[in-house]
N, C-alpha and C. Protein backbone atom coordinates (compact mmCIF):
# COMPACT_ATOMS: atom_id res chain seq x y z
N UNK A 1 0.82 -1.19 0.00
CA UNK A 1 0.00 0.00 0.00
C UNK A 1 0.87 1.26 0.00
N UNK A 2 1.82 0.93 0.93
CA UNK A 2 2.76 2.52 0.96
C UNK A 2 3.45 2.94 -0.61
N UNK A 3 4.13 1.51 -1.40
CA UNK A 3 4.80 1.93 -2.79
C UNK A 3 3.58 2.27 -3.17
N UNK A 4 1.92 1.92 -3.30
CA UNK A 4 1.38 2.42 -4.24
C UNK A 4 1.07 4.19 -3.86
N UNK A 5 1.16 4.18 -2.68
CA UNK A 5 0.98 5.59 -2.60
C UNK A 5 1.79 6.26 -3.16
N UNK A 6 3.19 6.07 -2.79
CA UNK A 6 3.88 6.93 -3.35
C UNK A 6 4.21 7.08 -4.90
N UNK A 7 3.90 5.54 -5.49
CA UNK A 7 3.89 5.65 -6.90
C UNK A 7 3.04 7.12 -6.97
N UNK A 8 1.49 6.83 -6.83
CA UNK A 8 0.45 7.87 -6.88
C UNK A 8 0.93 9.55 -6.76
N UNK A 9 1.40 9.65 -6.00
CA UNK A 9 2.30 10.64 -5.37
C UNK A 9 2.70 11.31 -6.60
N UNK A 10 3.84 10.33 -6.96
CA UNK A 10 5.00 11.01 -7.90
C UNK A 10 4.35 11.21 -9.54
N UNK A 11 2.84 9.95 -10.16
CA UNK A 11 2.67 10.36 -11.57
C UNK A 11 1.60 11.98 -10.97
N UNK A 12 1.42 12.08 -9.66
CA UNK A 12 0.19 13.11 -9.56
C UNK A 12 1.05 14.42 -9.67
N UNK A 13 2.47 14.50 -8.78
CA UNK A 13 3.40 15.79 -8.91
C UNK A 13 3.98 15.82 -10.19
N UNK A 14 4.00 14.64 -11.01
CA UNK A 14 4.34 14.94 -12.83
C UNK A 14 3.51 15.50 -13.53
N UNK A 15 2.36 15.20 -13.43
CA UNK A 15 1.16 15.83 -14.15
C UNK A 15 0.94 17.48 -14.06
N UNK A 16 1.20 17.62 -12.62
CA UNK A 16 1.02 18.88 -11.82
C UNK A 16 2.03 19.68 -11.96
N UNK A 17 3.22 19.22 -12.44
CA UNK A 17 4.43 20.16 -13.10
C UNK A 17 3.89 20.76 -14.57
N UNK A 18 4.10 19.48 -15.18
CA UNK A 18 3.43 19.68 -16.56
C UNK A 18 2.39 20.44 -17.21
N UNK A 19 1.55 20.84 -16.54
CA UNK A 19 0.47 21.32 -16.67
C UNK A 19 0.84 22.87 -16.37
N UNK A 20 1.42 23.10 -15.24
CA UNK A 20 1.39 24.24 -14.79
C UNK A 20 3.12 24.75 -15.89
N UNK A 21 3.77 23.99 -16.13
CA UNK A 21 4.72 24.81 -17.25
C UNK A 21 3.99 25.23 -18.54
N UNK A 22 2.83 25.03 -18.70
CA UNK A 22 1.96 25.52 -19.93
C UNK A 22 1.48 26.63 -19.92
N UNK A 23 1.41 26.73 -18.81
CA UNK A 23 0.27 28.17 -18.24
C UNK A 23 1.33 29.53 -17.72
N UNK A 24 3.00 29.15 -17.64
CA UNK A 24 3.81 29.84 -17.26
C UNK A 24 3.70 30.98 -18.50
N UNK A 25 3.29 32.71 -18.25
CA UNK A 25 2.95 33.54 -19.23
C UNK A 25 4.45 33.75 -20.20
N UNK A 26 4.27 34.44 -21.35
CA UNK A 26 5.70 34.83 -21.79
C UNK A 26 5.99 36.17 -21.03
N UNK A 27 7.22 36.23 -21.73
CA UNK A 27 7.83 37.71 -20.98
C UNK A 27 7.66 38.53 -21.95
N UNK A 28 7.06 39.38 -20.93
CA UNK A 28 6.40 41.28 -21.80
C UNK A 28 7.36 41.74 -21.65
N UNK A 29 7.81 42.61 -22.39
CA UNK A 29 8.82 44.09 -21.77
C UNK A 29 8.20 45.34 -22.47
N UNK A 30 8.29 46.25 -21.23
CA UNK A 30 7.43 47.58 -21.92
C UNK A 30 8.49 48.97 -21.92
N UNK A 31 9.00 49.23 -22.95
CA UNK A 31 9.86 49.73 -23.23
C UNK A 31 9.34 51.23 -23.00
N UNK A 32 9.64 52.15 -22.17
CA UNK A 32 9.33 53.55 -22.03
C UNK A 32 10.42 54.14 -22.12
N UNK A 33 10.06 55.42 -22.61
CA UNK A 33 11.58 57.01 -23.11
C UNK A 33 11.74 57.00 -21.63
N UNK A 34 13.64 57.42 -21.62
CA UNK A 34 13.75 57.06 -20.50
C UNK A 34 14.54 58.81 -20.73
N UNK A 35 14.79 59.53 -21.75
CA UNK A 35 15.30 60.81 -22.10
C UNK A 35 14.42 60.92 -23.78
N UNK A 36 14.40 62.66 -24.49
CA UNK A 36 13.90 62.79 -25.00
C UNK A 36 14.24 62.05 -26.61
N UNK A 37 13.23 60.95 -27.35
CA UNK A 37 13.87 60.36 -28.71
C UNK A 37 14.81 59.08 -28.14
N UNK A 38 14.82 58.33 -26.95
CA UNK A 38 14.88 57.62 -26.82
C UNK A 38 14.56 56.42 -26.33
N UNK A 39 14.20 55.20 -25.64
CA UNK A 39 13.46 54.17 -24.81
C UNK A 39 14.67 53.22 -24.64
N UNK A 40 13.92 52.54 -23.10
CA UNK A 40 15.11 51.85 -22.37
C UNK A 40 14.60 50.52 -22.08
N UNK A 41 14.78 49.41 -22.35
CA UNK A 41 15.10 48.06 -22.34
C UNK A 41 15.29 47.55 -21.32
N UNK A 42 14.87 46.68 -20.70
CA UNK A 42 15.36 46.09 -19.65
C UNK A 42 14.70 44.50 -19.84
N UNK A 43 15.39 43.71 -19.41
CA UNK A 43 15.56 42.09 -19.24
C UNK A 43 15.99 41.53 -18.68
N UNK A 44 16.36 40.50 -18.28
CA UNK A 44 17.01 39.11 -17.52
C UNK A 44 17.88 38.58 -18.80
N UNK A 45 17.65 38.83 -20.26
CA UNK A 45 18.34 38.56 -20.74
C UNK A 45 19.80 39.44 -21.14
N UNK A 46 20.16 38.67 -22.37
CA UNK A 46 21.54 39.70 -22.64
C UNK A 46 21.27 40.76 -23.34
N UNK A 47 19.80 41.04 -23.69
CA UNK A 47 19.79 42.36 -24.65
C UNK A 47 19.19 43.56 -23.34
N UNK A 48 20.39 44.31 -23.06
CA UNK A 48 20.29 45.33 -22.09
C UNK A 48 20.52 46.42 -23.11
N UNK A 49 20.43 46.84 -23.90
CA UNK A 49 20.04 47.97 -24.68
C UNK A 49 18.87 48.96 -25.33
N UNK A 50 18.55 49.70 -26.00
CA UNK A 50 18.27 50.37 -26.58
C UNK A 50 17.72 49.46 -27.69
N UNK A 51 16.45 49.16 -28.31
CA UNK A 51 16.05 48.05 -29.37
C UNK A 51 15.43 49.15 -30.31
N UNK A 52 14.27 50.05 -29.64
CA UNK A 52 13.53 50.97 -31.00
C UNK A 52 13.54 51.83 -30.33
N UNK A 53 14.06 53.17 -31.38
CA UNK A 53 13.45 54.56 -30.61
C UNK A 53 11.95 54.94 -31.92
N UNK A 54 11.09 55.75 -31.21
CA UNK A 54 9.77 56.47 -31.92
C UNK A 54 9.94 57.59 -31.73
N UNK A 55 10.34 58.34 -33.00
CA UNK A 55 10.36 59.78 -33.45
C UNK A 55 9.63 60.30 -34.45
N UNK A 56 9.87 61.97 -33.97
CA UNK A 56 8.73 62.54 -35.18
C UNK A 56 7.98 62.00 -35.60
N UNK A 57 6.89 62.15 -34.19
CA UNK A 57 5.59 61.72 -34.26
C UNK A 57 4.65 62.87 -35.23
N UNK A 58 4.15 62.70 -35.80
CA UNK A 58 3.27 63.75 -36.67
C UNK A 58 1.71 63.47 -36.86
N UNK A 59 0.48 64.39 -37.33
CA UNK A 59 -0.74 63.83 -37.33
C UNK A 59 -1.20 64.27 -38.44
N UNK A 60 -1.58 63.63 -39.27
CA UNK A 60 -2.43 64.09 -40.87
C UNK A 60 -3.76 64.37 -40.96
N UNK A 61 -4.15 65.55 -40.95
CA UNK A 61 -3.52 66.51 -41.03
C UNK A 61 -2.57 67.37 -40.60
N UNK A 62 -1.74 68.23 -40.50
CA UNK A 62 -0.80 68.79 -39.67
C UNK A 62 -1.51 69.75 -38.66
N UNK A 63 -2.99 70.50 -39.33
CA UNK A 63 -3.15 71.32 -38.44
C UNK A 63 -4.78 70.39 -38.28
N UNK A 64 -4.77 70.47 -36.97
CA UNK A 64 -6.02 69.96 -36.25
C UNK A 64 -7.10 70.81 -36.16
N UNK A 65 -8.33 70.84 -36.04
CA UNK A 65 -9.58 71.34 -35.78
C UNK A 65 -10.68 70.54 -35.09
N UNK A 66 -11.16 71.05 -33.74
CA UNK A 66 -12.22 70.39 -33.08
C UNK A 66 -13.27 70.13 -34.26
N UNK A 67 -13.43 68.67 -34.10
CA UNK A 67 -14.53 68.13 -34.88
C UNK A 67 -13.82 67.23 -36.19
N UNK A 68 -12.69 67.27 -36.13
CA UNK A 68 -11.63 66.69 -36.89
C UNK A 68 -10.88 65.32 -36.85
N UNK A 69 -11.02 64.70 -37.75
CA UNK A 69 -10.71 63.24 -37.85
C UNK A 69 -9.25 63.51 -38.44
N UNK A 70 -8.26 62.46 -37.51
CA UNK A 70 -6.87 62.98 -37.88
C UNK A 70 -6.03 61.18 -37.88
N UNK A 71 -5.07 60.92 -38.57
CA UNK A 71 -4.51 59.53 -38.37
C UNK A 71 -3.32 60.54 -37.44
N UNK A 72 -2.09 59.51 -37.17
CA UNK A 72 -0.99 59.31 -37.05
C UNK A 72 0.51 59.16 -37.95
N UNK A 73 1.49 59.47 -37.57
CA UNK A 73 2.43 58.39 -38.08
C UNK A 73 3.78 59.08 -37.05
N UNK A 74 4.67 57.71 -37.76
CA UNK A 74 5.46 58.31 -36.59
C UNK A 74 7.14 57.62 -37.49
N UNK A 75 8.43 57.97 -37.18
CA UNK A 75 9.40 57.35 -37.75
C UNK A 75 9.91 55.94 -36.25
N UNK A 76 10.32 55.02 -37.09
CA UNK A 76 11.05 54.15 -35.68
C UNK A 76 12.34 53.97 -36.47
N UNK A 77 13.08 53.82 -35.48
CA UNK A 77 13.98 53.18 -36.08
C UNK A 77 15.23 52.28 -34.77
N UNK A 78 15.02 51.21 -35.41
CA UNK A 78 15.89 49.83 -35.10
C UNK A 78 17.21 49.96 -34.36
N UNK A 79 17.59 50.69 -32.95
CA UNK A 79 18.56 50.76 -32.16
C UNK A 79 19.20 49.82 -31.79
N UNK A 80 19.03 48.37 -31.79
CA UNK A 80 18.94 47.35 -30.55
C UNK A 80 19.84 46.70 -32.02
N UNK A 81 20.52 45.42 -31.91
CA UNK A 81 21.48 44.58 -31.94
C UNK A 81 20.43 43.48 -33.32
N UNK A 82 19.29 43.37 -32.94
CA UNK A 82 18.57 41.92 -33.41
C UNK A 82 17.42 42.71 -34.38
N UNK A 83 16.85 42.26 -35.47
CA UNK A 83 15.83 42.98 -35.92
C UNK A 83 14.39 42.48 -35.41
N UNK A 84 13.60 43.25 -35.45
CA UNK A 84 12.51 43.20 -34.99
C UNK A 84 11.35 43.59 -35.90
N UNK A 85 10.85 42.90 -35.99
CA UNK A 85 8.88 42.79 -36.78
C UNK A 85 7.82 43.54 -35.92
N UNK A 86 6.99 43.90 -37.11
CA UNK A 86 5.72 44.88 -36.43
C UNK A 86 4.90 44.63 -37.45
N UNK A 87 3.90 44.80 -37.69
CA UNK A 87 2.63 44.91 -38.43
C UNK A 87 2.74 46.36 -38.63
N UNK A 88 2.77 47.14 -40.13
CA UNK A 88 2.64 48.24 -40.29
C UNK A 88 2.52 48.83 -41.98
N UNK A 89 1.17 47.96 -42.08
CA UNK A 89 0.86 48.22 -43.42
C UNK A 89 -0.07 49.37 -43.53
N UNK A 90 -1.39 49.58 -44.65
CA UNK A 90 -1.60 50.82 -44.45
C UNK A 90 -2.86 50.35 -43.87
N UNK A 91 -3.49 49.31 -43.58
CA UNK A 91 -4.87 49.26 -43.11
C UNK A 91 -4.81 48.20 -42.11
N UNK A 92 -3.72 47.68 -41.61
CA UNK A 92 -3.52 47.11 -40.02
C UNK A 92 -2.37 47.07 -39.54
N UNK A 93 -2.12 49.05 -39.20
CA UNK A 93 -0.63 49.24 -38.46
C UNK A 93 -1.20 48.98 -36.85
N UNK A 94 -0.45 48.65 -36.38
CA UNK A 94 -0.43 48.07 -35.14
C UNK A 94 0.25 49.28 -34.03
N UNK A 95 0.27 50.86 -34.68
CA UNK A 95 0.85 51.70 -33.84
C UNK A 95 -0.75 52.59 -33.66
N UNK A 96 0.06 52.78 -32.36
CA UNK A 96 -1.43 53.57 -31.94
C UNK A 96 -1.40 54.63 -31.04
N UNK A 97 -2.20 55.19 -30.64
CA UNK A 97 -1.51 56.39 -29.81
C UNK A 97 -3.24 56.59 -28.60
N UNK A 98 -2.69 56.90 -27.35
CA UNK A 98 -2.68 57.09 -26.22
C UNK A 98 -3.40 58.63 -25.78
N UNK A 99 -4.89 59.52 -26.26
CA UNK A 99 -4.81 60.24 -25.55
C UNK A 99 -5.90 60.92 -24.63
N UNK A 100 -5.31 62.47 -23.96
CA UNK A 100 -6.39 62.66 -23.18
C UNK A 100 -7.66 62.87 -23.66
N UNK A 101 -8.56 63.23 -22.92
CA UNK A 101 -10.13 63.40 -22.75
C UNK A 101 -10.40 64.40 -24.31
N UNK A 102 -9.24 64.66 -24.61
CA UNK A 102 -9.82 65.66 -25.43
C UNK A 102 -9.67 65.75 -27.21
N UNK A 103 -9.19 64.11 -27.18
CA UNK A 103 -9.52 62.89 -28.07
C UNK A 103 -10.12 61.85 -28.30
N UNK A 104 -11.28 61.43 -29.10
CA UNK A 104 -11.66 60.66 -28.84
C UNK A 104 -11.15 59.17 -29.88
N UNK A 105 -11.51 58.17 -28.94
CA UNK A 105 -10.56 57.14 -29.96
C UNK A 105 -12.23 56.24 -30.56
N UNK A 106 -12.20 56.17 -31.94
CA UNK A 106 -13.52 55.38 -32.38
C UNK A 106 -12.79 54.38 -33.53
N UNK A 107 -13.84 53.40 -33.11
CA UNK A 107 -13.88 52.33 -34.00
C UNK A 107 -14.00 52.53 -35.26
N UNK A 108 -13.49 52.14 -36.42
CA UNK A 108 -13.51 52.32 -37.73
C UNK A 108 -13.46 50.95 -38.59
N UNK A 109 -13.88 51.22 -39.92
CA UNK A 109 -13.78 49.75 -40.64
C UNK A 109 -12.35 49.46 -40.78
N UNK A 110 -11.79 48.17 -41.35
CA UNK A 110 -10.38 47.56 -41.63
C UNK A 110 -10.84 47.25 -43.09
N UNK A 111 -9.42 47.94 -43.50
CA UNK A 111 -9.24 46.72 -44.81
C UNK A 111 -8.85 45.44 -44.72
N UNK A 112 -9.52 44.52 -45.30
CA UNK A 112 -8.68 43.15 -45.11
C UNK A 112 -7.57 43.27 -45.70
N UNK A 113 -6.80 43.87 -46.50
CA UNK A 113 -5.38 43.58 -46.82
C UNK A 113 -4.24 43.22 -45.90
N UNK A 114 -4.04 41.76 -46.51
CA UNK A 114 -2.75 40.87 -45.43
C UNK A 114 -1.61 41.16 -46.16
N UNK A 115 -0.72 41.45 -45.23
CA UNK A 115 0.57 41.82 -45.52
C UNK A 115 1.45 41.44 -44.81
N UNK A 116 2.78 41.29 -45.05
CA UNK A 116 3.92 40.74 -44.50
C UNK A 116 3.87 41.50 -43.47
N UNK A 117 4.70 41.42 -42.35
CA UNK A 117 5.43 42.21 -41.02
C UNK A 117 6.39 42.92 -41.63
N UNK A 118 6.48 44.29 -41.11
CA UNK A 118 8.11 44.78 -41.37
C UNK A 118 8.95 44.46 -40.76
N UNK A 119 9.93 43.54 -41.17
CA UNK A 119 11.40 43.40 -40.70
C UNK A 119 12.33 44.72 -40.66
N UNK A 120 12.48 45.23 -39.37
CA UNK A 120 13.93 46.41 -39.20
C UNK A 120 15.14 45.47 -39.26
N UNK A 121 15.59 45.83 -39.76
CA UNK A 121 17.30 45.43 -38.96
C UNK A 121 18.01 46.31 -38.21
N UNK A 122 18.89 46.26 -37.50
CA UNK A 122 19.84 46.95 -36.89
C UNK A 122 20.22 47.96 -37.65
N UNK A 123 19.90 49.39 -37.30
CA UNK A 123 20.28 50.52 -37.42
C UNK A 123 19.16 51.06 -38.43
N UNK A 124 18.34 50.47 -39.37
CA UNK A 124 17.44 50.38 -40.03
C UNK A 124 16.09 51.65 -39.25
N UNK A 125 15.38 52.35 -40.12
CA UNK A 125 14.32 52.97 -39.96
C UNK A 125 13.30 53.08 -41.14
N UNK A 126 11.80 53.52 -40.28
CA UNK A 126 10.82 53.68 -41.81
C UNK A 126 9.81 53.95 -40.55
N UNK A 127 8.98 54.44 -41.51
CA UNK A 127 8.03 55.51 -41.20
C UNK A 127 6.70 54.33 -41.16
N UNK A 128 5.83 55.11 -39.57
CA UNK A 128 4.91 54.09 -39.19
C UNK A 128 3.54 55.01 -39.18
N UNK A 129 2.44 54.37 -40.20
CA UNK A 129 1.09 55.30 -39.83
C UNK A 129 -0.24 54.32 -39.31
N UNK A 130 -0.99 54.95 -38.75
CA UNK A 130 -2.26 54.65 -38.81
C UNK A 130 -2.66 55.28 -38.91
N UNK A 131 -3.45 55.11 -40.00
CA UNK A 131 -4.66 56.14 -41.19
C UNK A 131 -5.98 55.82 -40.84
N UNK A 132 -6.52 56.79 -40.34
CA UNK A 132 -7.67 57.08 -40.01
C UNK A 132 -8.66 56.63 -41.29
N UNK A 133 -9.80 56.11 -40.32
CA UNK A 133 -10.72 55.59 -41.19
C UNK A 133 -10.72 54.11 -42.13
N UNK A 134 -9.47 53.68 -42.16
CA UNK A 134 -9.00 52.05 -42.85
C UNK A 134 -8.51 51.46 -41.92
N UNK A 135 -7.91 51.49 -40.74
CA UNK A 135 -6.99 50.92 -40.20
C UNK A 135 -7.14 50.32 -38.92
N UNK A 136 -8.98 50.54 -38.48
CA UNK A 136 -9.94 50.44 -37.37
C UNK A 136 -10.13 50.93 -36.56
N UNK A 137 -9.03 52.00 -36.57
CA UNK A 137 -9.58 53.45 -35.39
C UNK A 137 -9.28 54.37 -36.49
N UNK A 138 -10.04 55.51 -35.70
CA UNK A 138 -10.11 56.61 -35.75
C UNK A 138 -10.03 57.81 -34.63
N UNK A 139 -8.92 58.55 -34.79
CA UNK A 139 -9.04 59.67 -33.95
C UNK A 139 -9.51 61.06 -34.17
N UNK A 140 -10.51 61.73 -32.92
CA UNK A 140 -11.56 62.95 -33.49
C UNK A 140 -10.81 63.50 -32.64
N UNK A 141 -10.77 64.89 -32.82
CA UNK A 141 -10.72 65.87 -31.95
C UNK A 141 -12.24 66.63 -31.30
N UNK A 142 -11.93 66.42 -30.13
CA UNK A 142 -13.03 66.68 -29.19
C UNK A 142 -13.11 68.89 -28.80
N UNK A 143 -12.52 68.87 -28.33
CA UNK A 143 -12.10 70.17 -27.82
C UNK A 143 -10.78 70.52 -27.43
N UNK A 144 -10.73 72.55 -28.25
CA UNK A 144 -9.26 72.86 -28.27
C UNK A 144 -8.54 72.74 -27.57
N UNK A 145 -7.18 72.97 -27.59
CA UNK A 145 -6.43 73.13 -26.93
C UNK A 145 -5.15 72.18 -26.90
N UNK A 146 -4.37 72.22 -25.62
CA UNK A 146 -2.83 70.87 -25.97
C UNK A 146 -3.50 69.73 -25.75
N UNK A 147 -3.48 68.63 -26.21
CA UNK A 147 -3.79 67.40 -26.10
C UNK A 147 -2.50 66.40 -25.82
N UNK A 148 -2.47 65.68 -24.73
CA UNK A 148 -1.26 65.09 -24.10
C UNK A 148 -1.21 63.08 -25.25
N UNK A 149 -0.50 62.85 -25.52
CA UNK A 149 -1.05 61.93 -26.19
C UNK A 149 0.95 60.91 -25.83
N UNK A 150 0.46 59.83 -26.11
CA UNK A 150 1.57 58.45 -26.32
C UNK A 150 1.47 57.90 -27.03
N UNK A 151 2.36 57.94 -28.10
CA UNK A 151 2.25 56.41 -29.55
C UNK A 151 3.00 55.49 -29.01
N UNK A 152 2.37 54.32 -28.99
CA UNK A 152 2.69 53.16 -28.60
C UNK A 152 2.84 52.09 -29.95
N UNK A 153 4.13 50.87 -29.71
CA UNK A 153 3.90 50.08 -31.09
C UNK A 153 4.53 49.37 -30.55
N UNK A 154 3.60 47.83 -30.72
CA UNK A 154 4.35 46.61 -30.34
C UNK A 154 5.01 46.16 -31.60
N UNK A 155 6.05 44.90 -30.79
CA UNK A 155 7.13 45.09 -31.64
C UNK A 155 7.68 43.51 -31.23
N UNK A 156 8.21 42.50 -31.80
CA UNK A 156 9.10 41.40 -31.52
C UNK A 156 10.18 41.67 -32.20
N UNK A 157 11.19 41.14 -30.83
CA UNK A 157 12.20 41.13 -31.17
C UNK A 157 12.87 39.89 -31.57
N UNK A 158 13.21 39.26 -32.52
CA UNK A 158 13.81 38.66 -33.22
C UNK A 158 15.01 38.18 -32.98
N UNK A 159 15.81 37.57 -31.71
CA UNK A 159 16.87 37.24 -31.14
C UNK A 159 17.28 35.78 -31.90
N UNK A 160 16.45 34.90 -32.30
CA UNK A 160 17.08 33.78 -33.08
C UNK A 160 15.92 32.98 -33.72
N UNK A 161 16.24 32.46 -34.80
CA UNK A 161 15.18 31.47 -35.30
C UNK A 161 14.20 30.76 -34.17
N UNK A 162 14.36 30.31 -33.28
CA UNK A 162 13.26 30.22 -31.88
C UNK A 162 13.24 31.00 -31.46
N UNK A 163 13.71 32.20 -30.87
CA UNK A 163 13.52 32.93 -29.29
C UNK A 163 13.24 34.26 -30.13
N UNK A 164 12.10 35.10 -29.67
CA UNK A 164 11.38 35.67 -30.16
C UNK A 164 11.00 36.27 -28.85
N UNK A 165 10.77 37.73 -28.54
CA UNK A 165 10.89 38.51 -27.22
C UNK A 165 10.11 39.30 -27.57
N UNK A 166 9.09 39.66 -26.87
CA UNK A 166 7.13 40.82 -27.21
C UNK A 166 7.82 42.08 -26.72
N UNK A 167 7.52 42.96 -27.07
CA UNK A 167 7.66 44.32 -26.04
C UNK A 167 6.67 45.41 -27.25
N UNK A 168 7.07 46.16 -26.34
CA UNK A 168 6.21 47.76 -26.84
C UNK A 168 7.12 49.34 -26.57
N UNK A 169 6.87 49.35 -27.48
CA UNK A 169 8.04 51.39 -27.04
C UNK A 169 6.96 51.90 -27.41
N UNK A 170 7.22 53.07 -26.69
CA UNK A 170 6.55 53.76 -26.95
C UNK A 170 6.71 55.42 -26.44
N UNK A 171 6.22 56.62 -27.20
CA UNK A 171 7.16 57.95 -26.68
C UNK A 171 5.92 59.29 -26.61
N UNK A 172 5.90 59.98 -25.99
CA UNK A 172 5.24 61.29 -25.70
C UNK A 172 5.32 61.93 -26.78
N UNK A 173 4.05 62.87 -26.94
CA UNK A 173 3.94 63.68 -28.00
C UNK A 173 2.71 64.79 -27.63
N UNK A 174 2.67 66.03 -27.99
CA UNK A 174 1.36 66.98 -27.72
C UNK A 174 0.84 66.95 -28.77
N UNK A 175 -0.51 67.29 -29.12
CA UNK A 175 -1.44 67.33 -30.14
C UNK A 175 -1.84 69.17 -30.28
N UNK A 176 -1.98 70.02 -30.86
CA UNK A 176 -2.85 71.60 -30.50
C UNK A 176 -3.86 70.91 -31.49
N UNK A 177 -5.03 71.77 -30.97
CA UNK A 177 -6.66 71.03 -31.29
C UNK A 177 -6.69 72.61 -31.36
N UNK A 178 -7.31 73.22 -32.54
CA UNK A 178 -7.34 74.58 -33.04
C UNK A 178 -8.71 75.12 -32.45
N UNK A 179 -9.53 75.45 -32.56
CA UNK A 179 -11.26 76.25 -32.66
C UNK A 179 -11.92 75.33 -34.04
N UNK A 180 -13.07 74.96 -33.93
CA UNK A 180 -13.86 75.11 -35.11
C UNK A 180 -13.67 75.63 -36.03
N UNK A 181 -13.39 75.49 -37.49
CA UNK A 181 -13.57 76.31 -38.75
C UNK A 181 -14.59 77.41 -38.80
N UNK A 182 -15.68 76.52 -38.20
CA UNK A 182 -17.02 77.36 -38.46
C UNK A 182 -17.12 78.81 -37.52
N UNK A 183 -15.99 78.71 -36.67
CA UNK A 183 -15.96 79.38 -35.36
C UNK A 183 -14.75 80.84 -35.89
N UNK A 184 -14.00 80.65 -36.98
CA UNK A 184 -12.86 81.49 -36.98
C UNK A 184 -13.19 82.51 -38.24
């Protein structure tokens, strides 16, 4: 009786390993500007650097107006050692932006157009949009004034044919939200 217990024992703590190494989450890293035009990295692994900075953030139109539907775009470019993939075609960029009350963020249609990931490489840059109205949001301007906003863009990093690392950079930017047309 006692070996069968402990048989019992040991296939019940195998199962109970097993199971629970499935459910162990991956590792996020959330890359925030740590000075202005740049973002800081951090890991357990060996990539302790600098991977993407997000610059010259811009909004299309350039000049905003309450009541105004506006996309994004923004430049990245590939700091870090390993290249890294993003989704950033013109009707499912995967960059998005972050803001106050005095934006509103709305749902919009998608194009189905499937497209490859952009591969950066090391030292590599290109210009990232989401276009209002195709791309499934849309951003309005609510009322004037500075609008505090964050473009955010996830991003894998690409360390070897298996090992593949999630994160997100992402960098500050102001919006000016003008008066009404109808108003000036």
């Amino acid at each position: 009786m006692r070996i069968f217990f402990i048989l019992l024992l040991t296939i019940v703590s195998s199962v109970v390993v097993s199971i629970c190494s499935l459910y162990i989450p991956q590792q996020v890293i959330i890359s925030e500007p740590i000075a202005k035009n740049s973002t800081s990295f951090t890991s357990s692994d060996s990539i302790h650097q600098s991977v993407l900075q997000v610059k010259q953030i811009k909004t299309i139109p350039n000049i905003i107006h309450v009541g105004d539907e506006f996309s994004i775009n923004a430049t990245v470019k590939n700091t870090g050692m390993h290249p890294v993939t993003f989704i950033a075609n013109l009707c499912d960029s995967e960059l998005y932006a972050v803001f106050d009350n005095k934006v509103e963020e709305m749902r919009a249609p998608e194009c189905k157009m499937i497209a490859d990931p952009v591969k950066l490489n090391a030292g590599e840059n290109v210009t990232v949009q989401r276009i209002s109205g195709i791309s499934g949001l849309t951003y309005k301007a609510l009322e004037e004034g500075q609008s505090n906003a964050k473009v955010i863009l996830p991003f894998k990093i690409n360390v070897s044919d298996i090992e593949v690392v999630y994160s997100l950079v992402g960098n500050k930017f102001n919006v000016t939200i003008n008066p009404e047309l109808s108003n000036l």
